[in-house]
PDB file of N, CA and C in Angstrom:
ATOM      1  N   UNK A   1     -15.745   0.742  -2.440  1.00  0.00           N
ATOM      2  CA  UNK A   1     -15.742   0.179  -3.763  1.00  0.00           C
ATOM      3  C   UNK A   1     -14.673  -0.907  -3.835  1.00  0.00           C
ATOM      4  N   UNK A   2     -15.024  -1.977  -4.004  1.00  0.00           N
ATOM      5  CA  UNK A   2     -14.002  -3.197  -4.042  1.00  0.00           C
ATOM      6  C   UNK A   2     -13.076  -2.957  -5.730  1.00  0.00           C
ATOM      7  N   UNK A   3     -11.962  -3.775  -5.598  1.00  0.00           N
ATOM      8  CA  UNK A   3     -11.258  -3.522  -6.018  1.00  0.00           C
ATOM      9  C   UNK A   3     -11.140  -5.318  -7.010  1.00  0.00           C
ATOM     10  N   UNK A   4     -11.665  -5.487  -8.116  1.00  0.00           N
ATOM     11  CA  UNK A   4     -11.732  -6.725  -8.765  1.00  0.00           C
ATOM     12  C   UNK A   4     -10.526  -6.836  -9.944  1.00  0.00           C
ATOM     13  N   UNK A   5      -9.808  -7.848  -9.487  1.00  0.00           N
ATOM     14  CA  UNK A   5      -8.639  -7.953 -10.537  1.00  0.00           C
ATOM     15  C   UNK A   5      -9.226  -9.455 -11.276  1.00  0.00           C
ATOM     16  N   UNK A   6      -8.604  -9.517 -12.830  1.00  0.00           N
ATOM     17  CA  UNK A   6      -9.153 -10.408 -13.423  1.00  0.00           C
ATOM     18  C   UNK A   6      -7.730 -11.509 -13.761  1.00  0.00           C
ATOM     19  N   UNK A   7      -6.781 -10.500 -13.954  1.00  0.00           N
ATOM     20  CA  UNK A   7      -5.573 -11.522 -13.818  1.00  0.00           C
ATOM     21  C   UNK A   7      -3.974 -10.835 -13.074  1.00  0.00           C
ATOM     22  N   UNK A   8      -3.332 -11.708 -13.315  1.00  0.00           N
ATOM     23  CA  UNK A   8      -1.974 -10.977 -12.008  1.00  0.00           C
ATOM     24  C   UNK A   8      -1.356  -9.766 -12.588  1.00  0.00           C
ATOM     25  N   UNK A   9      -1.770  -9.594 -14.028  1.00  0.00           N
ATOM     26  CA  UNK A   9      -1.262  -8.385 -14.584  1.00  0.00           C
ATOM     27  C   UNK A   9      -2.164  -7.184 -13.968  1.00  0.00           C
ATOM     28  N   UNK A  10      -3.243  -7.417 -13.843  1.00  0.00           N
ATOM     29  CA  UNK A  10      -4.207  -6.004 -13.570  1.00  0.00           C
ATOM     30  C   UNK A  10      -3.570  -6.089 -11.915  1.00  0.00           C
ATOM     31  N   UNK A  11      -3.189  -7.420 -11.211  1.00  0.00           N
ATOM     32  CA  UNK A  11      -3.097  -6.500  -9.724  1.00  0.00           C
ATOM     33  C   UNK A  11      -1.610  -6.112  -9.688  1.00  0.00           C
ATOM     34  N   UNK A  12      -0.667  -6.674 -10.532  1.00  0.00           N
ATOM     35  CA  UNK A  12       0.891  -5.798 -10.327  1.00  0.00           C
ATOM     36  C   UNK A  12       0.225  -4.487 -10.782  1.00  0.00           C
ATOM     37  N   UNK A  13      -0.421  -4.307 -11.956  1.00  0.00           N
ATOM     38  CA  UNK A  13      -0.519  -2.700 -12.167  1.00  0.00           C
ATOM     39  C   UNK A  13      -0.968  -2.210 -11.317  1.00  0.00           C
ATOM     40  N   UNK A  14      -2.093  -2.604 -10.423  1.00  0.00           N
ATOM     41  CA  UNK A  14      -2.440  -1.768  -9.467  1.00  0.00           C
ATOM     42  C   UNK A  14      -1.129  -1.396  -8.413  1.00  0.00           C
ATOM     43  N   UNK A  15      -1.123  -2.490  -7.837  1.00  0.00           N
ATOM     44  CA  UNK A  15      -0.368  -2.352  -6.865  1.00  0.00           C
ATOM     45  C   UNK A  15       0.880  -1.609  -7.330  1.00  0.00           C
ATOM     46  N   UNK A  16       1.815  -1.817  -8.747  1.00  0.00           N
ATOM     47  CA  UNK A  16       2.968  -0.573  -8.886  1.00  0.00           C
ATOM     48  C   UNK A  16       2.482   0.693  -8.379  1.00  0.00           C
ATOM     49  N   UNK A  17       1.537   1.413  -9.412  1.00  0.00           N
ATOM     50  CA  UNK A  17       0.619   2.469  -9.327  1.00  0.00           C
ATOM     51  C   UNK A  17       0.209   2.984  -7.812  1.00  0.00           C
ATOM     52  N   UNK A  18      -0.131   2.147  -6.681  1.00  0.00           N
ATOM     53  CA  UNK A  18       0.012   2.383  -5.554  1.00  0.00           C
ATOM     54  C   UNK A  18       1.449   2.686  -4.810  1.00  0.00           C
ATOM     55  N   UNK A  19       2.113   2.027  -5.437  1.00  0.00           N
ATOM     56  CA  UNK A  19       3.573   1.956  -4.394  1.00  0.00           C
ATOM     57  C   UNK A  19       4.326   3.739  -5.253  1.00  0.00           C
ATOM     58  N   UNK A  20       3.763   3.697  -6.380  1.00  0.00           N
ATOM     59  CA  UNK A  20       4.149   4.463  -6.965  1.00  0.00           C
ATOM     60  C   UNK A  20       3.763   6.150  -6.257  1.00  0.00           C
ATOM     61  N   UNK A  21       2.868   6.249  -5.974  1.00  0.00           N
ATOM     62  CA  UNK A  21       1.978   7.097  -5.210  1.00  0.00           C
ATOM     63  C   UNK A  21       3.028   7.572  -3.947  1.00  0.00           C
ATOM     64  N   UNK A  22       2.647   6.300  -2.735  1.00  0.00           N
ATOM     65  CA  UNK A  22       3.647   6.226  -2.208  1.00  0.00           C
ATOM     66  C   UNK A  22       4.905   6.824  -1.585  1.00  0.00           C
ATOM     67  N   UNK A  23       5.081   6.359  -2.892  1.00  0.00           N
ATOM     68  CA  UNK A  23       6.915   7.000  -2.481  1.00  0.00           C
ATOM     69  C   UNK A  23       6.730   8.483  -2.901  1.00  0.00           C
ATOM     70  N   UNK A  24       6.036   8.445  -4.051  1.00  0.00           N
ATOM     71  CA  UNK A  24       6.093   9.930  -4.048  1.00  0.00           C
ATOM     72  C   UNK A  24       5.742  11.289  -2.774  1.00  0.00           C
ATOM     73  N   UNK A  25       4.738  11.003  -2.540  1.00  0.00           N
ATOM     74  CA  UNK A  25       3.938  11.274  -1.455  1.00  0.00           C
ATOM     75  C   UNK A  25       5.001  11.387  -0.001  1.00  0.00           C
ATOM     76  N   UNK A  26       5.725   9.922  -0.048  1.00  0.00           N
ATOM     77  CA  UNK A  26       6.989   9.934   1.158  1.00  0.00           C
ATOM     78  C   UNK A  26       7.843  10.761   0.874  1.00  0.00           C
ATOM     79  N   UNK A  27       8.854  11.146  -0.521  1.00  0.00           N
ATOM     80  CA  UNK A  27       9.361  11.937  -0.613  1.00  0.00           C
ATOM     81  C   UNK A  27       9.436  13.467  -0.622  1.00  0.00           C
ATOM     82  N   UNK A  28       7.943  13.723  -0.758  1.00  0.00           N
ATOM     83  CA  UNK A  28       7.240  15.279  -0.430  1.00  0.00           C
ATOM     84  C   UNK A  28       7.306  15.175   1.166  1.00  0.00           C
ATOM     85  N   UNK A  29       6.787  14.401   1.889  1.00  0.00           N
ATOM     86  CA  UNK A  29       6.794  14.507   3.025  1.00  0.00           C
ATOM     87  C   UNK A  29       8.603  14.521   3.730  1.00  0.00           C
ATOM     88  N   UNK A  30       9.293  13.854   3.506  1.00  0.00           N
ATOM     89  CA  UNK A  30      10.671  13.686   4.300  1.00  0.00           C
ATOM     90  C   UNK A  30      11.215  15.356   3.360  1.00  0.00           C
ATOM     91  N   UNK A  31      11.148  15.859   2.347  1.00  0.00           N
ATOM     92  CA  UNK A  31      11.529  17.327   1.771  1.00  0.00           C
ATOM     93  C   UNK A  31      11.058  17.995   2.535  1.00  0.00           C
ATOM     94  N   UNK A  32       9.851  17.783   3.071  1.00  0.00           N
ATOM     95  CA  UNK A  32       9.142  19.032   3.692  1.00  0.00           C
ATOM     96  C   UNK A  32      10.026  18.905   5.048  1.00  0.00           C
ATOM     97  N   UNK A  33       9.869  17.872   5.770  1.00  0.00           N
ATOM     98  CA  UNK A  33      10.308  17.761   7.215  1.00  0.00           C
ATOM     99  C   UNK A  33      11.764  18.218   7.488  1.00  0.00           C
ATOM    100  N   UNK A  34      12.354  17.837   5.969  1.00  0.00           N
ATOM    101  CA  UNK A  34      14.029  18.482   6.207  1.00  0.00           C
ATOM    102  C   UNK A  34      14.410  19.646   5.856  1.00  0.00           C
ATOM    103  N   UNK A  35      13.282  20.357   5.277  1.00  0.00           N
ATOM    104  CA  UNK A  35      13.921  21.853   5.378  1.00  0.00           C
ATOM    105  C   UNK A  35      13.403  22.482   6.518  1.00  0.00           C
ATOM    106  N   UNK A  36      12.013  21.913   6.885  1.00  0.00           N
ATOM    107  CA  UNK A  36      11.665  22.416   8.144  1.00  0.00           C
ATOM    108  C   UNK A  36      12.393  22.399   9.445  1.00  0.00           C
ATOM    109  N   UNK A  37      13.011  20.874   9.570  1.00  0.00           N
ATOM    110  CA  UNK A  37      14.316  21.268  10.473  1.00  0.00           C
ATOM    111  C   UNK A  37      15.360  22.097   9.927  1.00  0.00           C
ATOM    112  N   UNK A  38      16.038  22.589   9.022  1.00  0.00           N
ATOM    113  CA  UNK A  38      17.185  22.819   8.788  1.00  0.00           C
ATOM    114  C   UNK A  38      16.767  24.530   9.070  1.00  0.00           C
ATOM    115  N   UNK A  39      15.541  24.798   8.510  1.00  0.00           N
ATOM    116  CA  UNK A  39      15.213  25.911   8.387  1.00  0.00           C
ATOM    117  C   UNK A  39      15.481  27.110   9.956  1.00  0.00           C
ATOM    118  N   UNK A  40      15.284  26.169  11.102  1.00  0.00           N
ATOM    119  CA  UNK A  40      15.395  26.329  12.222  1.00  0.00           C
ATOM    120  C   UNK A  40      17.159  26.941  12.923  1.00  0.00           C
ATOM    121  N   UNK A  41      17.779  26.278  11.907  1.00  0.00           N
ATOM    122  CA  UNK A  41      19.406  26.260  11.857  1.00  0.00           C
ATOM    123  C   UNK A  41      19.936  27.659  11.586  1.00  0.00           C
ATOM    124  N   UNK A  42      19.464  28.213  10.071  1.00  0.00           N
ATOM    125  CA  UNK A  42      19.540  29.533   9.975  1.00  0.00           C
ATOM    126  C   UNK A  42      19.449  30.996  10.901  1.00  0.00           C
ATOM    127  N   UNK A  43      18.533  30.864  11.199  1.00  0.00           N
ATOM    128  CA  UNK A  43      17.949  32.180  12.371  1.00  0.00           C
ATOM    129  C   UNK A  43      18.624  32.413  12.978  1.00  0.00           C
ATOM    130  N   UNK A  44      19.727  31.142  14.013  1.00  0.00           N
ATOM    131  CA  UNK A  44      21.027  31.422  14.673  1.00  0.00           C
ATOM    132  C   UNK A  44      21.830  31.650  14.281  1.00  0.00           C
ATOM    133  N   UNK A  45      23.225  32.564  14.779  1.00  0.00           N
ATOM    134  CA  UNK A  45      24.091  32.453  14.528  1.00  0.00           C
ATOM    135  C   UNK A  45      25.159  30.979  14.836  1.00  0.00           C
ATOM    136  N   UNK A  46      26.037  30.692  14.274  1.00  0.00           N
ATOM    137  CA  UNK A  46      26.623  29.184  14.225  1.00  0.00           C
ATOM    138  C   UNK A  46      27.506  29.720  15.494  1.00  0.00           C
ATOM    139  N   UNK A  47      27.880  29.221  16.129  1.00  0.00           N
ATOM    140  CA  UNK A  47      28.494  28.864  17.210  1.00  0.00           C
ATOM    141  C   UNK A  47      30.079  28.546  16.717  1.00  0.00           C
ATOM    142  N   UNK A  48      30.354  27.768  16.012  1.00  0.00           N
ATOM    143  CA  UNK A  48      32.161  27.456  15.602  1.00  0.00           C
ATOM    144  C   UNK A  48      32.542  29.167  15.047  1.00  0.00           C
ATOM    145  N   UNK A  49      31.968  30.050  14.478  1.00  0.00           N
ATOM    146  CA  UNK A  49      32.465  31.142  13.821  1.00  0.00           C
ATOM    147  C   UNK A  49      33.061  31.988  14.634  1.00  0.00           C
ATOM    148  N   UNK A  50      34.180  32.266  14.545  1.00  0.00           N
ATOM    149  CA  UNK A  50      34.714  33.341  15.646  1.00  0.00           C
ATOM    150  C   UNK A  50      34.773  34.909  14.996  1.00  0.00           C
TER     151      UNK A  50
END
C-alpha cells in the first residue's frame, strides 16, 4: 500500500510517528538485552567478596 502525502505536514507527521515507534520499540529491545545480560551476573557468587 503506497504511502501518498499531500503536503510536508502530512509527511513530518508520518515520519515523527515512525521515528516515534522506533525508539520505542529500541528501547524495549536494549531493556530487554540489559537485564538479560545482567541477569547472568546474579547466579554467581561475586568474586571481590571475601
Amino acid at each position: 500500500m503506497p504511502c501518498e502525502f499531500f503536503t510536508l505536514q502530512d509527511f513530518m507527521t508520518y515520519t515523527k510517528g515512525i521515528t516515534y515507534i522506533l525508539m520505542l520499540v529500541s528501547l524495549c529491545a536494549i531493556t530487554g538485552f540489559w537485564l538479560f545480560l545482567t541477569e547472568r551476573d546474579t547466579d554467581e557468587p561475586h568474586h571481590h567478596s571475601k
